[in-house]
N, C-alpha and C. Protein backbone atom coordinates (compact mmCIF):
# COMPACT_ATOMS: atom_id res chain seq x y z
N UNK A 1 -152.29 62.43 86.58
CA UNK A 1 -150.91 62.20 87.00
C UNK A 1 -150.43 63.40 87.81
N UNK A 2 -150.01 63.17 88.95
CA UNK A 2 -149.24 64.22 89.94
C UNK A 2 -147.84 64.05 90.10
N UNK A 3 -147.23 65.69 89.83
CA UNK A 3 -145.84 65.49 89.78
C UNK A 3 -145.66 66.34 90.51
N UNK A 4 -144.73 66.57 91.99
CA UNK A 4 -144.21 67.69 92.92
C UNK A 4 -142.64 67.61 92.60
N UNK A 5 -142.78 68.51 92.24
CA UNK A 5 -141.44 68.76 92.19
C UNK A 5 -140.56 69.52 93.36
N UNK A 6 -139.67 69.06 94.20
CA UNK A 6 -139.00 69.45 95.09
C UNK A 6 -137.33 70.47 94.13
N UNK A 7 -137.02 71.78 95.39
CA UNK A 7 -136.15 72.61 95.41
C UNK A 7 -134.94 72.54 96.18
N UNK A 8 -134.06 71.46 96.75
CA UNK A 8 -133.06 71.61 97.90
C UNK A 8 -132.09 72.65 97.67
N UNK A 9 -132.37 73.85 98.14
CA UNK A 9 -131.09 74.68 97.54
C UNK A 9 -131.21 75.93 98.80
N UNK A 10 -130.12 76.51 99.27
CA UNK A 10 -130.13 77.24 100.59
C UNK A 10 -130.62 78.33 100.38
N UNK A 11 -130.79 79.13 98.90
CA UNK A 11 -131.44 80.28 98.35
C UNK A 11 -133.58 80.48 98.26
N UNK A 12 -133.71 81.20 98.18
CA UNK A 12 -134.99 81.15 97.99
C UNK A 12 -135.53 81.00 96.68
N UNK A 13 -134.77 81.60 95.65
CA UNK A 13 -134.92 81.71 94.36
C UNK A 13 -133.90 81.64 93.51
N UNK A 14 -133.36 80.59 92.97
CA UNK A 14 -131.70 80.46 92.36
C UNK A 14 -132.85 79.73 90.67
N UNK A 15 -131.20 78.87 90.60
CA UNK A 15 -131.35 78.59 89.35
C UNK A 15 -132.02 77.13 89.43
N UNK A 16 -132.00 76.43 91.03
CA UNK A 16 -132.56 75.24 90.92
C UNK A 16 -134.17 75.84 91.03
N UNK A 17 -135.03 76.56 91.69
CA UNK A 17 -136.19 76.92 91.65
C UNK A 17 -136.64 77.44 90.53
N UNK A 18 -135.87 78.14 89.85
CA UNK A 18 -136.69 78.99 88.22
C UNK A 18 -136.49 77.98 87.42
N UNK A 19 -135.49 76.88 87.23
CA UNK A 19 -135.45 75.85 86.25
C UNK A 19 -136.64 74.70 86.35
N UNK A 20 -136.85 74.78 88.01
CA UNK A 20 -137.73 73.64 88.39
C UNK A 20 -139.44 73.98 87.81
N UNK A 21 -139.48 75.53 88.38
CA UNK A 21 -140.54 76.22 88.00
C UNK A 21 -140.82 76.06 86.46
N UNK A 22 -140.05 76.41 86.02
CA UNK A 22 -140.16 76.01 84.04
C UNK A 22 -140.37 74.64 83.77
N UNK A 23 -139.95 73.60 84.42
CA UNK A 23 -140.16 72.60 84.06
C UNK A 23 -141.79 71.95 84.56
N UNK A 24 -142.23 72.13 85.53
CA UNK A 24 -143.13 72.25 86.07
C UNK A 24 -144.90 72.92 85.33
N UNK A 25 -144.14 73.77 84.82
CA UNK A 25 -145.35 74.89 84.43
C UNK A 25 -145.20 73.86 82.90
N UNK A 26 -144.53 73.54 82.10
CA UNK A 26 -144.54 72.56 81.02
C UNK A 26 -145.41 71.68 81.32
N UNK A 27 -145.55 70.99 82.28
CA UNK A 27 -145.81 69.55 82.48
C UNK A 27 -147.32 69.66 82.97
N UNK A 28 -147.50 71.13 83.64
CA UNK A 28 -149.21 71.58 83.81
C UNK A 28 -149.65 71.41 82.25
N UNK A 29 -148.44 71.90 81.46
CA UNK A 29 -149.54 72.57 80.27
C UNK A 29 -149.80 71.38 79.78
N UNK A 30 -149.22 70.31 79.56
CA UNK A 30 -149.75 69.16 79.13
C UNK A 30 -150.27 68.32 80.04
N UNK A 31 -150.95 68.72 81.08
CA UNK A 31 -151.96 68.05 81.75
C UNK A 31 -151.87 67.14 82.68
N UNK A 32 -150.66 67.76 83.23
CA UNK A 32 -150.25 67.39 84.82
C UNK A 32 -150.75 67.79 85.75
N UNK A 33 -151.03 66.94 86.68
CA UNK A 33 -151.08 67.91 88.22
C UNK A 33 -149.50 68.58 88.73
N UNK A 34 -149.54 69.26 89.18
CA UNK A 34 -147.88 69.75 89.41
C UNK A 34 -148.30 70.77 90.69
N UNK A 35 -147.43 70.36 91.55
CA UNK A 35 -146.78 70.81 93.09
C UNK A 35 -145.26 71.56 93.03
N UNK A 36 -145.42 72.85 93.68
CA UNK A 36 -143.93 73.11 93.86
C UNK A 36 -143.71 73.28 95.23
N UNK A 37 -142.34 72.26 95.61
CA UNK A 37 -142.20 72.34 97.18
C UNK A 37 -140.32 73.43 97.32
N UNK A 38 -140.51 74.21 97.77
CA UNK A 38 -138.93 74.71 97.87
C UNK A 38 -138.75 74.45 99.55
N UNK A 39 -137.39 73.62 99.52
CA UNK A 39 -137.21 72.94 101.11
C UNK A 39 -136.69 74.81 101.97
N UNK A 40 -136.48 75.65 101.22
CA UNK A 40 -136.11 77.12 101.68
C UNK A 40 -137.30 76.86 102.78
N UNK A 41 -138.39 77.19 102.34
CA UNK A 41 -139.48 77.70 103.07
C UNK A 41 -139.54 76.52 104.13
N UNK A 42 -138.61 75.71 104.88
CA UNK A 42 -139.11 74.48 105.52
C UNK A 42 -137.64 74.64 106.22
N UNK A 43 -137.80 73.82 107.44
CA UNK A 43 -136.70 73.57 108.74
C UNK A 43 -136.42 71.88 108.22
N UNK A 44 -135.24 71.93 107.97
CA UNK A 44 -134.42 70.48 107.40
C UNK A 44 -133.48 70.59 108.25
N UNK A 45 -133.45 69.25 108.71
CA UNK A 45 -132.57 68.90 110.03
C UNK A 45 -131.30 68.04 109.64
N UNK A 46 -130.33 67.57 110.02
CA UNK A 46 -129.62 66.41 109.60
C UNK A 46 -129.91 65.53 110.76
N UNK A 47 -129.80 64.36 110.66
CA UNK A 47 -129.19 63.25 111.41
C UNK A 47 -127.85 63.86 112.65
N UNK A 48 -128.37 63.81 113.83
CA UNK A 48 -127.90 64.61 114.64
C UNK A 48 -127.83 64.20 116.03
N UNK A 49 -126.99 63.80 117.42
CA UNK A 49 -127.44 63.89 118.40
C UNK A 49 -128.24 63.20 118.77
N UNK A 50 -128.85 61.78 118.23
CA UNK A 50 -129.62 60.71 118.62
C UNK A 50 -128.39 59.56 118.86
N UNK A 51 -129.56 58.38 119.35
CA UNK A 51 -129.29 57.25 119.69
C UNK A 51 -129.68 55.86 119.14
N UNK A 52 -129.63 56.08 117.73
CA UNK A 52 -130.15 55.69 116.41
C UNK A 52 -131.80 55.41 117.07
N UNK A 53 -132.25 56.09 117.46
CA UNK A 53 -133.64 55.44 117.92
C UNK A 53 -134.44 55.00 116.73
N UNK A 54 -133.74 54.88 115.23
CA UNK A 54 -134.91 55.17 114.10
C UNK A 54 -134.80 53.24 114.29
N UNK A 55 -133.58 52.70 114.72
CA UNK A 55 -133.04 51.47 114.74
C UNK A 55 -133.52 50.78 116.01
N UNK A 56 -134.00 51.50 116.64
CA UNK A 56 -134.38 50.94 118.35
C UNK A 56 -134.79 49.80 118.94
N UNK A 57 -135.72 49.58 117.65
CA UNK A 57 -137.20 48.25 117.44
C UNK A 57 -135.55 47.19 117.59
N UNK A 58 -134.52 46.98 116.72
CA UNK A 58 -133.26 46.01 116.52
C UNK A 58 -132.34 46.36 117.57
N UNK A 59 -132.41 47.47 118.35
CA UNK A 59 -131.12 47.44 118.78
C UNK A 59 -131.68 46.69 120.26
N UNK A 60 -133.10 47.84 121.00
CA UNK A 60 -133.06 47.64 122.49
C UNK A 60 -134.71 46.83 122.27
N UNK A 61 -135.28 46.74 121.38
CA UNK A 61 -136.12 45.70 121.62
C UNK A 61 -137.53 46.27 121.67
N UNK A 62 -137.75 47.97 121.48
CA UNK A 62 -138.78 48.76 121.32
C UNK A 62 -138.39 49.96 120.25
N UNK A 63 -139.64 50.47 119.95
CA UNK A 63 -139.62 51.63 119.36
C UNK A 63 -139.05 53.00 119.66
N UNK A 64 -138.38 53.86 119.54
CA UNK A 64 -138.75 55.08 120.03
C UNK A 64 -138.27 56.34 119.12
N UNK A 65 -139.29 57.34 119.50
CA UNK A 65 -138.99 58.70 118.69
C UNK A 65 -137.89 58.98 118.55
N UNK A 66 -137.51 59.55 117.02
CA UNK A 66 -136.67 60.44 116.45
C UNK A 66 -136.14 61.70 117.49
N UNK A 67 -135.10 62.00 117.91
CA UNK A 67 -135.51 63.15 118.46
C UNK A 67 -135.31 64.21 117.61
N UNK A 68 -134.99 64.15 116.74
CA UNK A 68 -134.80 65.66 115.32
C UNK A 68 -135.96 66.09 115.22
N UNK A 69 -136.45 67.12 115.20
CA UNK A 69 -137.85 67.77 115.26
C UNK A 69 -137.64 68.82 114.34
N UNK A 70 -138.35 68.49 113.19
CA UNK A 70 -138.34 69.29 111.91
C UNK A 70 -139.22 69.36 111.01
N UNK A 71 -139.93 70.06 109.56
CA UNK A 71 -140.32 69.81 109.10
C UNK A 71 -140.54 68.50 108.00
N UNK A 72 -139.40 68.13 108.25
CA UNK A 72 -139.73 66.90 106.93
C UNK A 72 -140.63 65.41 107.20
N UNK A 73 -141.40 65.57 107.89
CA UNK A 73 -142.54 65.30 108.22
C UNK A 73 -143.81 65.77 106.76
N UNK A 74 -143.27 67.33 107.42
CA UNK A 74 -144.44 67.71 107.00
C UNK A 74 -144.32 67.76 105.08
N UNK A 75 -143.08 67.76 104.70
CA UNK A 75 -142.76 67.47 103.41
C UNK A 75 -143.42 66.24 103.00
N UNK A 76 -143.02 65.18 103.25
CA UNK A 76 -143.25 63.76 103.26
C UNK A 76 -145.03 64.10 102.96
N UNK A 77 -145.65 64.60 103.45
CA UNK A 77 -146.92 64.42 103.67
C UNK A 77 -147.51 64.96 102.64
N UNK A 78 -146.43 65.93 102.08
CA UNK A 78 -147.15 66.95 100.79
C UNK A 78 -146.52 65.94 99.38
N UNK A 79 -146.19 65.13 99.46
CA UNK A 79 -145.46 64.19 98.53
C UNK A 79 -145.82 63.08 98.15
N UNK A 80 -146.35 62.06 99.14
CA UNK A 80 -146.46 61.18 99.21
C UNK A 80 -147.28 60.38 98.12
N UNK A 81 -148.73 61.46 98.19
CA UNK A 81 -149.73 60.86 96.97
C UNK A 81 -149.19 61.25 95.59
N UNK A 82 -148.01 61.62 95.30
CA UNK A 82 -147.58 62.05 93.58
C UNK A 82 -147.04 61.01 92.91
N UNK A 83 -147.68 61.31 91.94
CA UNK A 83 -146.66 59.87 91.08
C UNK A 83 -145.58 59.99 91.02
N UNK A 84 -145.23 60.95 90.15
CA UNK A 84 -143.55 61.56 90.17
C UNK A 84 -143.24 62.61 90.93
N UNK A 85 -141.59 62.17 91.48
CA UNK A 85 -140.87 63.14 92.32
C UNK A 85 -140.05 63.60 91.07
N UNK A 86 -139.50 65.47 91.08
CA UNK A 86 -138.70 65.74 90.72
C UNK A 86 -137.67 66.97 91.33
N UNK A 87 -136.33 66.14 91.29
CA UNK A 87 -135.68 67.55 92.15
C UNK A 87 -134.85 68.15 91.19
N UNK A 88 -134.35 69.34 92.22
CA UNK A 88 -133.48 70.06 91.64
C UNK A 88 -132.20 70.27 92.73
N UNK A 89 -131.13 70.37 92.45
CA UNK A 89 -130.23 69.81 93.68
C UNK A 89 -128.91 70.47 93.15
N UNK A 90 -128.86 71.89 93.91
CA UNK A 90 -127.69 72.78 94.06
C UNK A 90 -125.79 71.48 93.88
N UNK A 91 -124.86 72.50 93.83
CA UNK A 91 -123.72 71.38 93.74
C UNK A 91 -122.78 72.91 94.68
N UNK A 92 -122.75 72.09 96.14
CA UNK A 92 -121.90 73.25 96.73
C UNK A 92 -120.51 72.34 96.60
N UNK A 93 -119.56 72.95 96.42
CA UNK A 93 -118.05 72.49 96.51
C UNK A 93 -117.79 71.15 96.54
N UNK A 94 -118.54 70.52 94.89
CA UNK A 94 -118.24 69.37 94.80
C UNK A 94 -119.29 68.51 95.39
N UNK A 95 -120.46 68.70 95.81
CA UNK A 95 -121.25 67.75 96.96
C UNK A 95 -122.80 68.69 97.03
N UNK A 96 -123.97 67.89 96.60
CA UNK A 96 -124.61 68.19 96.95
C UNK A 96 -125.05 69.15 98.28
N UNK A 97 -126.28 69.96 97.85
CA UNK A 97 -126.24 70.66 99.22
C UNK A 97 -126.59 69.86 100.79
N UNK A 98 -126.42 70.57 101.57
CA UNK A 98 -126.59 69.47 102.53
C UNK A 98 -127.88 69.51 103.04
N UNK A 99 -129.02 70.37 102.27
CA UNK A 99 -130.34 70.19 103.47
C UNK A 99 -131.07 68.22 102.32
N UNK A 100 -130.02 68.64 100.81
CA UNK A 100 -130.48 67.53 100.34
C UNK A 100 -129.81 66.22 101.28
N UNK A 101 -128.72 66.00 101.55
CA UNK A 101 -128.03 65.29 101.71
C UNK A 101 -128.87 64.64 103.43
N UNK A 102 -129.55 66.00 104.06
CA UNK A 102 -130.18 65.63 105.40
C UNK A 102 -131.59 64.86 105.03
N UNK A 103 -132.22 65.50 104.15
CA UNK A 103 -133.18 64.85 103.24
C UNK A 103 -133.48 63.32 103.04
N UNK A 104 -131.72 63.15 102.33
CA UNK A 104 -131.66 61.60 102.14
C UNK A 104 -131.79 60.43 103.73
N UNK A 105 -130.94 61.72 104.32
CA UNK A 105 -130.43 60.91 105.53
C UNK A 105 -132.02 60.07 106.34
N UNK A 106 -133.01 61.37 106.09
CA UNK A 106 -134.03 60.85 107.38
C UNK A 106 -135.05 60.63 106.79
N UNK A 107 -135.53 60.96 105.46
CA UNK A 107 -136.99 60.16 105.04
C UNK A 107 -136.95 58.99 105.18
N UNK A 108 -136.12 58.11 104.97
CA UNK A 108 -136.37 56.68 105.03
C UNK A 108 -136.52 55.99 106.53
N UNK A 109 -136.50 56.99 107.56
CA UNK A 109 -136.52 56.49 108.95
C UNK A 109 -137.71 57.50 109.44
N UNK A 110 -138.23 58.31 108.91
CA UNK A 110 -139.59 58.63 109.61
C UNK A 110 -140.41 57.65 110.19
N UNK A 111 -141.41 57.63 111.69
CA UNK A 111 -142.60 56.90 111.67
C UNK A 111 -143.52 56.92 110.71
N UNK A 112 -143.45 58.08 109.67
CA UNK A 112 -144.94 57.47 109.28
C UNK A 112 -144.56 57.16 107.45
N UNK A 113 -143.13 57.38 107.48
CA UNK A 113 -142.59 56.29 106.20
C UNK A 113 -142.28 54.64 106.76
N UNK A 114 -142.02 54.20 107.77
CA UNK A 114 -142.15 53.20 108.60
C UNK A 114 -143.52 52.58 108.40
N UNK A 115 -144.84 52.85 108.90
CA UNK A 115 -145.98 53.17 109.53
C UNK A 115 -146.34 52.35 107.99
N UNK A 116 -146.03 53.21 106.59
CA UNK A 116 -146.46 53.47 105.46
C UNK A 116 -145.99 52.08 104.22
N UNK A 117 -144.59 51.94 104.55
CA UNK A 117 -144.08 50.98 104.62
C UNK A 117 -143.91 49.69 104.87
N UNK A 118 -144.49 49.45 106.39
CA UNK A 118 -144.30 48.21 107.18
C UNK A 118 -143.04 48.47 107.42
N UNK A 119 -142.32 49.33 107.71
CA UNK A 119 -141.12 48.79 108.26
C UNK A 119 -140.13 48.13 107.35
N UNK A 120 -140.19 47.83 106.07
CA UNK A 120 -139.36 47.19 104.99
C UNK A 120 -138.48 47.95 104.11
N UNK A 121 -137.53 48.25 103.68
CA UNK A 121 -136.74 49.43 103.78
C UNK A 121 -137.01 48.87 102.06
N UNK A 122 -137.10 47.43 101.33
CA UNK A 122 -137.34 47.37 99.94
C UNK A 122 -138.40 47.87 99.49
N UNK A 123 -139.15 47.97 100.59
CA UNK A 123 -140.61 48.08 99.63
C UNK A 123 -140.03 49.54 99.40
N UNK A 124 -140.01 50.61 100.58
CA UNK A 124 -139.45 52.27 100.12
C UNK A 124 -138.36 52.27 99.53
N UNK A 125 -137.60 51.45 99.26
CA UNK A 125 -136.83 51.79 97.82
C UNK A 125 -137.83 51.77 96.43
N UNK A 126 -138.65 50.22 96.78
CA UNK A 126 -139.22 50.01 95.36
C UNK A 126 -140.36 50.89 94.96
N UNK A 127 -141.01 51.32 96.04
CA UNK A 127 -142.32 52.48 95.89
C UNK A 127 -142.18 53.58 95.59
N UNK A 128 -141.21 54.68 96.79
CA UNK A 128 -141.32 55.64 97.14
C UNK A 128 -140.11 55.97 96.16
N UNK A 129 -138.89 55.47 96.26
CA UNK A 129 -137.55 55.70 95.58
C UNK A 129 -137.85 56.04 94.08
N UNK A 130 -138.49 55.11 93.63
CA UNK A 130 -138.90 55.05 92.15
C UNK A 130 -139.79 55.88 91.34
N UNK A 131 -140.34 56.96 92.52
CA UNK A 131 -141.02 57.93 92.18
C UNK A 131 -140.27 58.67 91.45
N UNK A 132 -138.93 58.58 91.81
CA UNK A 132 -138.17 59.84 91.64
C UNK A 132 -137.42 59.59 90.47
N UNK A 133 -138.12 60.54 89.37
CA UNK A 133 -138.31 60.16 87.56
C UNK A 133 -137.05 60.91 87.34
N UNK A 134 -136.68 62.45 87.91
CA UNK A 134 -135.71 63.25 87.37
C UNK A 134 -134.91 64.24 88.53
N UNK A 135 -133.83 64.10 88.21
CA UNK A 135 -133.17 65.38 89.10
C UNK A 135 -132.14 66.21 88.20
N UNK A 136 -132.42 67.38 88.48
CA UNK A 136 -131.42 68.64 87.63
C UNK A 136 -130.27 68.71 88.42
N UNK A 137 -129.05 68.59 88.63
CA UNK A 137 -128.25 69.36 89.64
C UNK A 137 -127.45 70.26 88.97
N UNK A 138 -127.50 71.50 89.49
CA UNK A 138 -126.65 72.52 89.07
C UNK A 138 -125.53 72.68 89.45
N UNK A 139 -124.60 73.00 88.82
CA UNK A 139 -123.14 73.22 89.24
C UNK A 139 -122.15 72.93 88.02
N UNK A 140 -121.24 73.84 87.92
CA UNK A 140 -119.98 73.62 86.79
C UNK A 140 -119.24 72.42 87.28
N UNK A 141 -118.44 71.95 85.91
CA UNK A 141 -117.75 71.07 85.89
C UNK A 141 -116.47 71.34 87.07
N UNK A 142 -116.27 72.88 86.84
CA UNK A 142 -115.15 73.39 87.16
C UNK A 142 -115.12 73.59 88.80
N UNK A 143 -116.44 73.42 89.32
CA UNK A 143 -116.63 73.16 90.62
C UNK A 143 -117.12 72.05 91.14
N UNK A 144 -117.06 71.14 90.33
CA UNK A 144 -116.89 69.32 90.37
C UNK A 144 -118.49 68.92 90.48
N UNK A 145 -119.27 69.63 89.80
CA UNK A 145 -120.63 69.46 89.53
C UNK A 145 -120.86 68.06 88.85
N UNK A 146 -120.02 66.97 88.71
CA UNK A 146 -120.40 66.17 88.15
C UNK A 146 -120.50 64.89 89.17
N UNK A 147 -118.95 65.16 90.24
CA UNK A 147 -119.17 64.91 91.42
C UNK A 147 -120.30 64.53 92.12
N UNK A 148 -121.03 65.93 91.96
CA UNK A 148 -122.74 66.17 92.69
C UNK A 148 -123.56 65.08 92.60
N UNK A 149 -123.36 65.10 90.57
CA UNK A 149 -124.13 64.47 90.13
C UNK A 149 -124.28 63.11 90.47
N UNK A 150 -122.67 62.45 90.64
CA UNK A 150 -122.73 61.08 90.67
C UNK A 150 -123.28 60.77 92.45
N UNK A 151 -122.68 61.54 93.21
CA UNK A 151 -123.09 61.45 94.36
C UNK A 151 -124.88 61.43 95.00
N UNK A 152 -125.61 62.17 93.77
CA UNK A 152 -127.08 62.32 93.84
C UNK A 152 -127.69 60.37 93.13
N UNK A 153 -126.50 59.98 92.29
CA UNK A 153 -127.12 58.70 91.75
C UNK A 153 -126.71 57.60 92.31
N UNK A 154 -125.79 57.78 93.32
CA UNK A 154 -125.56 56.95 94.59
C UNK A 154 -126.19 56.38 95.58
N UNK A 155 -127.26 57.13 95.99
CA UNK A 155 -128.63 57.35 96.37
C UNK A 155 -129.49 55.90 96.32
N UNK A 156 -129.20 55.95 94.50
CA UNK A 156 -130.22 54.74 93.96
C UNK A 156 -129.26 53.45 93.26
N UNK A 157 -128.21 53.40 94.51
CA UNK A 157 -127.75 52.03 93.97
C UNK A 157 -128.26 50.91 94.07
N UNK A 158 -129.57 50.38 94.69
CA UNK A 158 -129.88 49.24 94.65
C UNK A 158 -131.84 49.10 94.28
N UNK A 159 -131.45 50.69 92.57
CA UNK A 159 -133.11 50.61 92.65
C UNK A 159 -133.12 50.98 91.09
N UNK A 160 -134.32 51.47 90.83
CA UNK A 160 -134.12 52.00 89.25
C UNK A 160 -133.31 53.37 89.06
N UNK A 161 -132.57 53.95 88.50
CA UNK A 161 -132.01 54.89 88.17
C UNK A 161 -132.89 56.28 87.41
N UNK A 162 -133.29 57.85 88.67
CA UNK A 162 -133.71 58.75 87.67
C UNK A 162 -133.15 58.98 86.51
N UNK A 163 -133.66 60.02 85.64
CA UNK A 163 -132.80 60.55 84.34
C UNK A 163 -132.32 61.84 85.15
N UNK A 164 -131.24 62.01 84.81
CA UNK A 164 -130.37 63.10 85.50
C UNK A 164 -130.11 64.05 84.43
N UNK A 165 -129.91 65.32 84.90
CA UNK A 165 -128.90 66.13 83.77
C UNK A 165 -128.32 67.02 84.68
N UNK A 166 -127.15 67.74 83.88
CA UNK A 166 -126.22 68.85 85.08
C UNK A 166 -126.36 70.07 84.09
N UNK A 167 -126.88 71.02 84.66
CA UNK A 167 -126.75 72.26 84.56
C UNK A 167 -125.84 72.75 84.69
N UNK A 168 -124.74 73.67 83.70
CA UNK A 168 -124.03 74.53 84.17
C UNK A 168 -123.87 76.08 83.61
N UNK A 169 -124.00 76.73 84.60
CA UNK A 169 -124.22 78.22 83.88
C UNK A 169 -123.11 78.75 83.28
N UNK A 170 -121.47 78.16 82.88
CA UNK A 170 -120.58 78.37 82.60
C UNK A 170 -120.72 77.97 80.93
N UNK A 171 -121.51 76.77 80.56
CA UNK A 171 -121.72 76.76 79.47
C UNK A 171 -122.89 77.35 78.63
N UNK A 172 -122.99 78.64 79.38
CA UNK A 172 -123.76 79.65 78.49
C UNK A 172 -123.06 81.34 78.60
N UNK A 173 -121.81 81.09 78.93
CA UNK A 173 -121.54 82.49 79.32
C UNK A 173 -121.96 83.23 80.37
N UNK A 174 -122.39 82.48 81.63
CA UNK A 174 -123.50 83.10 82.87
C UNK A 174 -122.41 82.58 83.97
N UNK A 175 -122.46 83.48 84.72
CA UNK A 175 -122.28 83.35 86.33
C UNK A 175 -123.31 82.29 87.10
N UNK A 176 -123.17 82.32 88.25
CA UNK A 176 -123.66 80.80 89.20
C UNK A 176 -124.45 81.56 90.10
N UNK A 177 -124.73 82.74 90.40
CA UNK A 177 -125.15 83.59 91.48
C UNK A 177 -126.14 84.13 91.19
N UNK A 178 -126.39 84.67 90.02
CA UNK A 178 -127.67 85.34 89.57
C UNK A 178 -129.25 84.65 89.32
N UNK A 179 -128.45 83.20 89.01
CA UNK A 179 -130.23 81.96 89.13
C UNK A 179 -131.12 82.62 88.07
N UNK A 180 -130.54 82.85 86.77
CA UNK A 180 -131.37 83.28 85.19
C UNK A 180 -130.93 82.40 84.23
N UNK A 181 -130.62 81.30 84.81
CA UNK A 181 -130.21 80.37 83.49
C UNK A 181 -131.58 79.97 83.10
N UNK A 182 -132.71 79.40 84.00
CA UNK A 182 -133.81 79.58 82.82
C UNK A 182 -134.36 80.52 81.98
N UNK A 183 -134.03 81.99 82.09
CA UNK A 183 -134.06 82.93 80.99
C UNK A 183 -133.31 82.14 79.75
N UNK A 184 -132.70 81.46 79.95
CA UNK A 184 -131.60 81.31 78.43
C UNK A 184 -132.26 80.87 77.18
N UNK A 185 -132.59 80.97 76.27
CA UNK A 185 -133.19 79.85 75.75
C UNK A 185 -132.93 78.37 75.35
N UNK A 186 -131.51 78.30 75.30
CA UNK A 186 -130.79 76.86 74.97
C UNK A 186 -131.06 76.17 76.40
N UNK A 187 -131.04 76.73 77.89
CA UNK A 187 -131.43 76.32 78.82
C UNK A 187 -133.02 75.74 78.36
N UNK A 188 -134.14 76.53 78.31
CA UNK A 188 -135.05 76.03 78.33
C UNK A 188 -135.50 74.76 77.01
N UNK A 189 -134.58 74.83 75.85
CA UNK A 189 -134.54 73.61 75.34
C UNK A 189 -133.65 72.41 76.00
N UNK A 190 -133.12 72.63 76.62
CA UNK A 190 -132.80 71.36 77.75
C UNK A 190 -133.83 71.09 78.64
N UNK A 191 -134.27 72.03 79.18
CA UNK A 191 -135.55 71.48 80.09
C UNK A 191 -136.55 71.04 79.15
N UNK A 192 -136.63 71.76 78.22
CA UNK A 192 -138.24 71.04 76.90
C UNK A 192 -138.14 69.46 76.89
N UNK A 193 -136.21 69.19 76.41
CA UNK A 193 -135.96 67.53 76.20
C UNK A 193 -135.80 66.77 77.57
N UNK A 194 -135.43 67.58 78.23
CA UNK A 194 -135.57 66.79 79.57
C UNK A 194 -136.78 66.45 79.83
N UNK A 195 -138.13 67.20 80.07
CA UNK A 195 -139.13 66.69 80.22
C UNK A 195 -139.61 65.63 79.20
N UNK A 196 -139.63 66.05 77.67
CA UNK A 196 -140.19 65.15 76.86
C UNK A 196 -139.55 63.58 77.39
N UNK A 197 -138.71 63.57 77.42
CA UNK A 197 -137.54 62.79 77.58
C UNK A 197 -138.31 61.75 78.90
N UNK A 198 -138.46 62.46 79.99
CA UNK A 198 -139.61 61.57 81.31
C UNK A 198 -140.85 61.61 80.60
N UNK A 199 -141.69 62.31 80.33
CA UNK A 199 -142.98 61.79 79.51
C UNK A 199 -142.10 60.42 78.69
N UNK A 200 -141.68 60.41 78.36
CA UNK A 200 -141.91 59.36 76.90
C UNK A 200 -141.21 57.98 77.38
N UNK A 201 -140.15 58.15 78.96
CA UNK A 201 -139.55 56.90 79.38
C UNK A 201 -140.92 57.11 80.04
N UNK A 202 -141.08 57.02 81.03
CA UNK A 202 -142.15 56.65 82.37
C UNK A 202 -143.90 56.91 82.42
N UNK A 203 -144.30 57.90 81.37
CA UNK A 203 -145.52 58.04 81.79
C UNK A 203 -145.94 56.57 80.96
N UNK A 204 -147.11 55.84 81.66
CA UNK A 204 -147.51 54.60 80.96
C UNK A 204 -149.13 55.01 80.56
């Protein structure tokens, strides 16, 4: 079983990467394959300055290139063969971060999620979407982290629903800046049940 776990967060090393990392290194020890992708190290584009060309084939009667030229290509490619997706997904001012939010915008219109697909936007809900077993999003209540949350499960309104949980470093006495909430230990018994929690719904 292969699980990559993805990082959307504008930092290199916060609390969505050391939480992800802990959860991750769990899921080796019980005999996972496990990938860590942090979108930091990668060029994430938004939806930008085109001419919906992802729509082209419906609008003018041919295909044509994306013009956003970015890595998430090359993401897609490091992903694709895993069973499970798992993210971790910052909560800036109420709203996911936005390299996630660019994320959402353009995997589903790549050529070679197209290519991979047929072109059927159910089948990549029902295949590719459903990979995606768990997402952490971090952020206090008090900065509408729940917001985040619901906005991250919006995503999957017309598919199966990940298991979600919200991190907040306010309910341990911690600041939002320092990214040591997996030092905590009550943190890392949330990640222990969080994982047990996907082992015991999804692995078959």
């Amino acid at each position: 079983m292969k699980v990559a776990g993805l990082v959307f967060s504008a930092r290199k090393s916060g609390n969505g990467f050391n939480c992800m990392k802990y959860c991750l290194d769990r899921l080796k020890k019980k005999g996972f394959k496990t990938k860590l992708i942090n979108a930091y190290d990668f060029e994430i584009k938004p939806c930008s300055h085109c001419n919906y060309e992802c729509y082209a084939e419906e609008i003018r009667g041919k295909r044509e290139d994306c013009p956003v030229k970015d890595d998430i290509p090359k993401i897609f490619e490091l992903i694709k063969d895993a069973n499970w997706l798992l993210f971790a997904v910052p909560c800036y001012g109420g709203h996911t971060a936005a390299i996630y939010k660019a994320w959402t915008e353009r995997v589903p219109h790549l050529p070679e999620v197209n290519q991979l697909f047929r072109d059927d936007f159910e089948a990549f809900q029902k295949q590719f979407l459903t990979k995606i077993k768990g997402i952490m999003v971090i952020g206090n209540l008090t900065a509408m982290g729940d917001m985040a949350l619901h906005e991250v499960l919006a995503d999957f309104y017309n598919t199966e629903s990940p298991e979600v949980m919200l991190l907040q470093s306010k309910e341990y006495g911690l600041g939002s800046l320092k990214g040591n909430l997996a030092e905590i230990p009550a943190v890392r018994e949330r990640l222990d049940r969080f994982i047990e929690l996907l082992i015991k719904t999804f692995k078959k």
